[in-house]
N, C-alpha and C. Protein backbone atom coordinates (compact mmCIF):
# COMPACT_ATOMS: atom_id res chain seq x y z
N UNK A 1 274.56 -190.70 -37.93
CA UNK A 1 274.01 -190.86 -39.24
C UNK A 1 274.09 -189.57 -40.03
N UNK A 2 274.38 -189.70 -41.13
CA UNK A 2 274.74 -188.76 -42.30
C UNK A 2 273.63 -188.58 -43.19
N UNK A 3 272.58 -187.51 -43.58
CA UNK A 3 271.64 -187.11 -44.34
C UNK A 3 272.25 -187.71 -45.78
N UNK A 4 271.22 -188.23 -46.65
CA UNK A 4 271.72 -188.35 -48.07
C UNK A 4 271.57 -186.66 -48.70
N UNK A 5 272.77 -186.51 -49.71
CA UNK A 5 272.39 -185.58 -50.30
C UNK A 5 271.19 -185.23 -51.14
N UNK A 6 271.21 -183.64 -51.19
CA UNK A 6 269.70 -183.57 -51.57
C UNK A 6 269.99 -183.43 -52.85
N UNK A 7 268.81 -184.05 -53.57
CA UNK A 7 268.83 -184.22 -55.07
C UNK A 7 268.19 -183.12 -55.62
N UNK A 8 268.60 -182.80 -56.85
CA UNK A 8 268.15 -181.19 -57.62
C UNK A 8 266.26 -182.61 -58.22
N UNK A 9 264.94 -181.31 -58.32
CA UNK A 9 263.96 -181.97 -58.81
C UNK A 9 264.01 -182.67 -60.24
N UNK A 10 263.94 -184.25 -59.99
CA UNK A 10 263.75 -184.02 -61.63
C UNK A 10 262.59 -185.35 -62.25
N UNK A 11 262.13 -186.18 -62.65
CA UNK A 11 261.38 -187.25 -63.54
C UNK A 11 260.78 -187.51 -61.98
N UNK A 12 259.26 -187.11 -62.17
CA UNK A 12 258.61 -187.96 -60.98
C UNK A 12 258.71 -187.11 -59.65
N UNK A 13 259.62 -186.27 -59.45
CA UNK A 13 259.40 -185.56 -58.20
C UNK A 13 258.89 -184.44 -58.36
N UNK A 14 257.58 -183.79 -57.32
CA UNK A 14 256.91 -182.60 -57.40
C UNK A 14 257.65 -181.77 -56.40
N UNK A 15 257.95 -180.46 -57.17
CA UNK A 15 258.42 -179.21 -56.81
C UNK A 15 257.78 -178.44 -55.47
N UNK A 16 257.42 -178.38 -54.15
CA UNK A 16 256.86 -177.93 -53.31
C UNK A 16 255.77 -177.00 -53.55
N UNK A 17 254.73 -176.43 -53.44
CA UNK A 17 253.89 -175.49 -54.42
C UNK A 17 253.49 -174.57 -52.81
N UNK A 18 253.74 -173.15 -53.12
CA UNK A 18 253.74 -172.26 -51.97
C UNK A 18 252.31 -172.66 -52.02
N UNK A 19 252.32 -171.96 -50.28
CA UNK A 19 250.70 -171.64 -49.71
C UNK A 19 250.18 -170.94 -49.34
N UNK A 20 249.40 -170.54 -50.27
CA UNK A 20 248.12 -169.14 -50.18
C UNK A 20 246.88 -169.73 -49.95
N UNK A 21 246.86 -168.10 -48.73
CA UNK A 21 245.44 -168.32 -47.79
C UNK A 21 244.14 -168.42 -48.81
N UNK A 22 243.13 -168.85 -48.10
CA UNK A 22 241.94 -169.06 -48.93
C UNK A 22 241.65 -167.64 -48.99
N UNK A 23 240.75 -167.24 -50.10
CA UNK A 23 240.18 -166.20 -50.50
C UNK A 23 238.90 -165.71 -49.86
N UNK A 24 238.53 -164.26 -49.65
CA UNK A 24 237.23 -163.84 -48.94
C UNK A 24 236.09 -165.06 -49.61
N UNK A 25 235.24 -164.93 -48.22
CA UNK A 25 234.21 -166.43 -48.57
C UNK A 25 233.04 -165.26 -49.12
N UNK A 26 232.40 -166.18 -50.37
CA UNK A 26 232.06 -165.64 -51.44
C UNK A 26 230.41 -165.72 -50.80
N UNK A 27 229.40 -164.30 -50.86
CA UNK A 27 228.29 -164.76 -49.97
C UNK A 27 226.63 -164.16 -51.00
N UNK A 28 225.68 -164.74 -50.28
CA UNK A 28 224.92 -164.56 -51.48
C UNK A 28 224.34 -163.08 -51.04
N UNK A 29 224.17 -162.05 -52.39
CA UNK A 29 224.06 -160.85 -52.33
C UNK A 29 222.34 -160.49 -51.45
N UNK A 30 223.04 -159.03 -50.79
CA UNK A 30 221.42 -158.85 -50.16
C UNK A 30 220.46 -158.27 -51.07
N UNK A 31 219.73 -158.07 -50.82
CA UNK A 31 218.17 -157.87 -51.38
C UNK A 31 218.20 -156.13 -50.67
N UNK A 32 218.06 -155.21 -52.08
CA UNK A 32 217.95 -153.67 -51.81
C UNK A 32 216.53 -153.61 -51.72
N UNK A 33 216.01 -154.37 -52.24
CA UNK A 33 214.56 -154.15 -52.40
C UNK A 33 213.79 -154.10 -50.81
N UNK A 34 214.49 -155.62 -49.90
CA UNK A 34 213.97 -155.48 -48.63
C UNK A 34 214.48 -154.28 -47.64
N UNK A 35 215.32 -154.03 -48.26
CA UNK A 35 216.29 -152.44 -47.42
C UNK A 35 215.27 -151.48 -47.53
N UNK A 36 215.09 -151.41 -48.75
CA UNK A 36 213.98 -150.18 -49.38
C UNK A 36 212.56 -150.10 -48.47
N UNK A 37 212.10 -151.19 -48.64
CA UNK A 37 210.81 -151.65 -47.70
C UNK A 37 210.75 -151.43 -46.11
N UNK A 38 211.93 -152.05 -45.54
CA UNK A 38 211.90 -150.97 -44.29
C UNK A 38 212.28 -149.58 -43.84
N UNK A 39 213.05 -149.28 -44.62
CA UNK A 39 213.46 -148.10 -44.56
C UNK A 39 212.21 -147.02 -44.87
N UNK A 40 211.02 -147.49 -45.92
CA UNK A 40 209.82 -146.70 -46.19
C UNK A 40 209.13 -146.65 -44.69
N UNK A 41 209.06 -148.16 -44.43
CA UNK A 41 208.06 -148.70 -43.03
C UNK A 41 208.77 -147.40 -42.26
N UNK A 42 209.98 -148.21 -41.70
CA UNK A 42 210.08 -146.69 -40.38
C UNK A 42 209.84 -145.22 -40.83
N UNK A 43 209.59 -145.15 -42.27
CA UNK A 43 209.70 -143.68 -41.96
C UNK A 43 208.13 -143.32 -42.18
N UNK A 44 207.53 -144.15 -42.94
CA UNK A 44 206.21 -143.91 -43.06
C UNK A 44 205.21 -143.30 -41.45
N UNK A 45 206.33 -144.05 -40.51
CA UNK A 45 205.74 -143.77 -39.05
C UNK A 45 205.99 -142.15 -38.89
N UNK A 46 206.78 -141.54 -39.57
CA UNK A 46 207.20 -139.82 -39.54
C UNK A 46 206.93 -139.10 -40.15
N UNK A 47 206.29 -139.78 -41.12
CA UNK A 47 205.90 -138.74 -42.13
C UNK A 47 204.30 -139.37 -43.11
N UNK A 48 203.59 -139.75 -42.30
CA UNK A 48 202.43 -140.06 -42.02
C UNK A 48 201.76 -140.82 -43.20
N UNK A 49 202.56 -141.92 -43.07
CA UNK A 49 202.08 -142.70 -43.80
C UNK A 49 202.59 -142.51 -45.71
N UNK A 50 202.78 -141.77 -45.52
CA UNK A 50 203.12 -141.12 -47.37
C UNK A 50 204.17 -142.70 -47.90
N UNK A 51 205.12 -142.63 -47.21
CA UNK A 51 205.72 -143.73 -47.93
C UNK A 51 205.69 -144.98 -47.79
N UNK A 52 204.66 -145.76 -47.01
CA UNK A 52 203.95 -146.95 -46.80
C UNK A 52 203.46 -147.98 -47.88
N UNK A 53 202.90 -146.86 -49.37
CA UNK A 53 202.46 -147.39 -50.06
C UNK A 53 203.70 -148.16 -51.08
N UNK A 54 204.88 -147.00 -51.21
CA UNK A 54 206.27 -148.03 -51.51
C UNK A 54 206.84 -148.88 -50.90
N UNK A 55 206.35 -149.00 -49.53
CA UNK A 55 206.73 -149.61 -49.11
C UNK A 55 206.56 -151.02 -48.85
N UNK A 56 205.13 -151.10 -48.88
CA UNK A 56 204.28 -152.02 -49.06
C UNK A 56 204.59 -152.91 -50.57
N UNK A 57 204.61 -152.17 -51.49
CA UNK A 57 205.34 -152.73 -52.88
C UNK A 57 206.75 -153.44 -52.72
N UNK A 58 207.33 -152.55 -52.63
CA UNK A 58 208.94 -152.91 -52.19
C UNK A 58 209.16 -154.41 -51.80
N UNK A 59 208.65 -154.41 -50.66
CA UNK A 59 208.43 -155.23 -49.62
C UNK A 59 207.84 -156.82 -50.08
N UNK A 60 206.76 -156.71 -50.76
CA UNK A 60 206.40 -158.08 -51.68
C UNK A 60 207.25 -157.98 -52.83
N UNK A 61 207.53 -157.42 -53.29
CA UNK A 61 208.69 -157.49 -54.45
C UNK A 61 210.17 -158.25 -53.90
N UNK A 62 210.04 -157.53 -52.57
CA UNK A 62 211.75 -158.34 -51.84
C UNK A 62 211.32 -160.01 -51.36
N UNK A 63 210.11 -160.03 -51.19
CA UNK A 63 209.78 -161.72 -50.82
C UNK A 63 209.79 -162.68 -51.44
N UNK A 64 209.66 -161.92 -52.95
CA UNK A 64 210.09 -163.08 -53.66
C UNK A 64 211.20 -163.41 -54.12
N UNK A 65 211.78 -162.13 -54.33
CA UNK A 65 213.45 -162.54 -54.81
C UNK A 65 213.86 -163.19 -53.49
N UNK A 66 213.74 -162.92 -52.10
CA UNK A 66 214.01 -164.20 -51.20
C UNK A 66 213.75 -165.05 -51.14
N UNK A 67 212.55 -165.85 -51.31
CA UNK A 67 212.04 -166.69 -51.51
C UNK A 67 212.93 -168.14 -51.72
N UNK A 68 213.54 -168.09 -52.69
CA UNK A 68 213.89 -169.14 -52.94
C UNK A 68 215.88 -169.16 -52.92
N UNK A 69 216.27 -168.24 -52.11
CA UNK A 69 217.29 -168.26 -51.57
C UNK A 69 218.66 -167.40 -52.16
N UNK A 70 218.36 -166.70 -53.46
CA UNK A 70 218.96 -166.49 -54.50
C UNK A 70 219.60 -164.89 -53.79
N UNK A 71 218.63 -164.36 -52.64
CA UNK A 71 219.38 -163.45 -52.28
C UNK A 71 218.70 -163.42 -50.80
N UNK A 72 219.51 -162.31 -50.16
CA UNK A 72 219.33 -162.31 -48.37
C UNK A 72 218.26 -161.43 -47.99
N UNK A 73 217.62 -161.24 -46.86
CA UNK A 73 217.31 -160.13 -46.32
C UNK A 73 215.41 -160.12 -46.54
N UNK A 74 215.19 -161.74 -45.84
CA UNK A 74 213.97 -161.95 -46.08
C UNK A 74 213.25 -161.28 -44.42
N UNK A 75 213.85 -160.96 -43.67
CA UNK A 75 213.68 -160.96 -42.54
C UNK A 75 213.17 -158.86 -42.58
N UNK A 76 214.42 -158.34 -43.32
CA UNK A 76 213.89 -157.20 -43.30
C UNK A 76 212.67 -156.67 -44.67
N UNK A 77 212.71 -157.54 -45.28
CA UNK A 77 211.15 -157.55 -45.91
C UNK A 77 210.18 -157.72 -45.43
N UNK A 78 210.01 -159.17 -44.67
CA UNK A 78 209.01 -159.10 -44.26
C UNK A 78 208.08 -158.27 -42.76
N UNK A 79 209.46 -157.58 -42.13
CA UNK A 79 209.32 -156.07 -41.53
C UNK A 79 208.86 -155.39 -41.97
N UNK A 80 209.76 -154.54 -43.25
CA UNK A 80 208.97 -153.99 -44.34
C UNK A 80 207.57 -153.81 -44.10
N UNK A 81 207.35 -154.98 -44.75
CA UNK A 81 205.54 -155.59 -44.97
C UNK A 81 204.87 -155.01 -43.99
N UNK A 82 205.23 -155.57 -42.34
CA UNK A 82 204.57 -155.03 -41.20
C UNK A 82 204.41 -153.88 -41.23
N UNK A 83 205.59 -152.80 -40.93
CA UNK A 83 205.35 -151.90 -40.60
C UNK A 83 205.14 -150.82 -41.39
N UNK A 84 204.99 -151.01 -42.92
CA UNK A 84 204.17 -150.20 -43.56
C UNK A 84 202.89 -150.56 -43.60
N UNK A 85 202.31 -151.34 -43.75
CA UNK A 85 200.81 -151.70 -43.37
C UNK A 85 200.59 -151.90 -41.89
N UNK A 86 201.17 -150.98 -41.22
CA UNK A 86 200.20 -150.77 -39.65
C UNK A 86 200.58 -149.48 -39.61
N UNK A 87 201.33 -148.44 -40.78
CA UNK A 87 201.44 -146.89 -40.86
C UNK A 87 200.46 -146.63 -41.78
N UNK A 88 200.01 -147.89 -42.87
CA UNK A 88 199.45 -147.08 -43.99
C UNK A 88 197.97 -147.24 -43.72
N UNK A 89 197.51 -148.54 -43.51
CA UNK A 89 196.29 -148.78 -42.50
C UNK A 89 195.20 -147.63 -41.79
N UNK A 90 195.57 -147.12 -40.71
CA UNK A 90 195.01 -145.99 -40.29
C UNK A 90 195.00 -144.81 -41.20
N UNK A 91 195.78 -144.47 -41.93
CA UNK A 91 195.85 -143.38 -42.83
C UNK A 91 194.37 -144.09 -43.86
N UNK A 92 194.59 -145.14 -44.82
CA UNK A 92 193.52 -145.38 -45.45
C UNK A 92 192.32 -145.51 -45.01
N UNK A 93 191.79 -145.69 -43.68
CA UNK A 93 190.72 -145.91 -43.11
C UNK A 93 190.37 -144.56 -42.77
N UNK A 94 191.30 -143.57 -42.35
CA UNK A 94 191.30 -142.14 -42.12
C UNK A 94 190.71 -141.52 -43.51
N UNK A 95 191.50 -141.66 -44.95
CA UNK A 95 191.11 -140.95 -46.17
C UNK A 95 189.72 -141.91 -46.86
N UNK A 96 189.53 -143.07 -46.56
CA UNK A 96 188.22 -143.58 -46.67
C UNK A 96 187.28 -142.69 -46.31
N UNK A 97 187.01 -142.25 -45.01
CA UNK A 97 186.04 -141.65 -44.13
C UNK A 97 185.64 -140.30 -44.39
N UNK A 98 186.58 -139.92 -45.21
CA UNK A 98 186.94 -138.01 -45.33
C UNK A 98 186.11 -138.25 -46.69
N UNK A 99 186.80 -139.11 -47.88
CA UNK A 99 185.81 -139.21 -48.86
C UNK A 99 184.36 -139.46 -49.05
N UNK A 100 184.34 -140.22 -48.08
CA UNK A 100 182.52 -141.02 -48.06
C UNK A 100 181.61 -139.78 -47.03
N UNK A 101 182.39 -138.94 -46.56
CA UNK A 101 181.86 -137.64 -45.95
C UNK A 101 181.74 -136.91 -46.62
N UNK A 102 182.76 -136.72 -47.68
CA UNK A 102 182.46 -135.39 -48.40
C UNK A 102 181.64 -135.70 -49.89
N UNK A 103 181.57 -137.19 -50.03
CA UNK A 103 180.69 -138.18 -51.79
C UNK A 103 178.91 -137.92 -51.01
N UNK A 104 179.07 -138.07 -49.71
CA UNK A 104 177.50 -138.54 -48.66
C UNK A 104 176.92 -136.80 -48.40
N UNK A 105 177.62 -136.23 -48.33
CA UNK A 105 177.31 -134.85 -47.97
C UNK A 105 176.15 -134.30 -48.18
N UNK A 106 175.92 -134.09 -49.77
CA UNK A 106 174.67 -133.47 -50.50
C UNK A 106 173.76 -134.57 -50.70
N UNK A 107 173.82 -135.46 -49.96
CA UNK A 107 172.48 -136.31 -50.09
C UNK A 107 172.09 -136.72 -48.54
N UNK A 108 172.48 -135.84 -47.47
CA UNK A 108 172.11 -136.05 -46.25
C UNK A 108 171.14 -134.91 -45.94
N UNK A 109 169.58 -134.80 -45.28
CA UNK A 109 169.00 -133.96 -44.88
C UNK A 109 169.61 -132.36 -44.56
N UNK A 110 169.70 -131.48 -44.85
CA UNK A 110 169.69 -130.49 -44.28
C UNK A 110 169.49 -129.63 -42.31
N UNK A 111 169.93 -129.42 -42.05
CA UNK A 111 170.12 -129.52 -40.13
C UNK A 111 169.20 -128.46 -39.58
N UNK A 112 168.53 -128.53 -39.20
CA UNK A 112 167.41 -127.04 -38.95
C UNK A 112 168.20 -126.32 -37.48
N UNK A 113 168.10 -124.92 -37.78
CA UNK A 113 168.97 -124.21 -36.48
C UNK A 113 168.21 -124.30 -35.31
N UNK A 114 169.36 -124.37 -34.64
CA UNK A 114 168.94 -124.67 -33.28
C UNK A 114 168.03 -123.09 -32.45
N UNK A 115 167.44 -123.27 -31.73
CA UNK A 115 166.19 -122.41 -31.47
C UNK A 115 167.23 -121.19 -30.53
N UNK A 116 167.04 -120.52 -30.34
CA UNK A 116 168.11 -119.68 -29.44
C UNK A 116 167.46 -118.75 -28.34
N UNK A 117 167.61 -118.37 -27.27
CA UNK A 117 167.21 -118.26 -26.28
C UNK A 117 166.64 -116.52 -26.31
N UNK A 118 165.66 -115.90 -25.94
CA UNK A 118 165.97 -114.36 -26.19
C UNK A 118 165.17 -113.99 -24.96
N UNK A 119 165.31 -113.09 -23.93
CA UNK A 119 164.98 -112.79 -22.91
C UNK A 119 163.95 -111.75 -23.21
């Protein structure tokens, strides 16, 4: 058997159309805000608490832009969250105590000296 000749394209026949690979898959952007939030958390553990309180902000600020799916990185927010409020925690309960010591001070009795021994 003998191939029919091949016909040049013309009325009704489609031209072959090359094939290109699909394009990088397009993904939903992360959340700097929850980056920010842990990145305060761990360090707040080093440097005593100081950056806990951004972090703590940060951190509910990144929960909501996750929230409803529009961006990623609900997981390291809500880290964030943790571990600046279990750095900033003790520090506030610490500067609570220092204040209400030093506001309580001049309204606490006076200490009478202790008697001392003389041979």
């Amino acid at each position: 058997m003998t191939q029919p000749p091949s016909q040049p394209y013309g009325y009704g026949q489609q031209q072959p159309q090359p094939y290109y690979p699909p394009g990088p898959p397009v993904g939903v952007p992360a959340s700097g805000k929850a980056t920010a939030s842990l990145v305060c958390g761990i360090l707040g553990i080093f440097f005593c608490g100081l950056t806990s309180i951004p972090g703590i902000i940060t951190g509910h600020l990144a929960l909501g832009e996750t929230r409803d799916g529009r961006k990623t990185g609900r997981g390291q927010a809500v880290w964030g969250v943790i571990l600046s409020w279990l750095t900033a925690a003790p520090w506030l309960i610490f500067w609570a105590m220092v204040i209400t010591g030093a506001v309580a001070a001049p309204f606490l009795p006076a200490s009478t000296p202790t008697p001392t021994f003389t041979p």
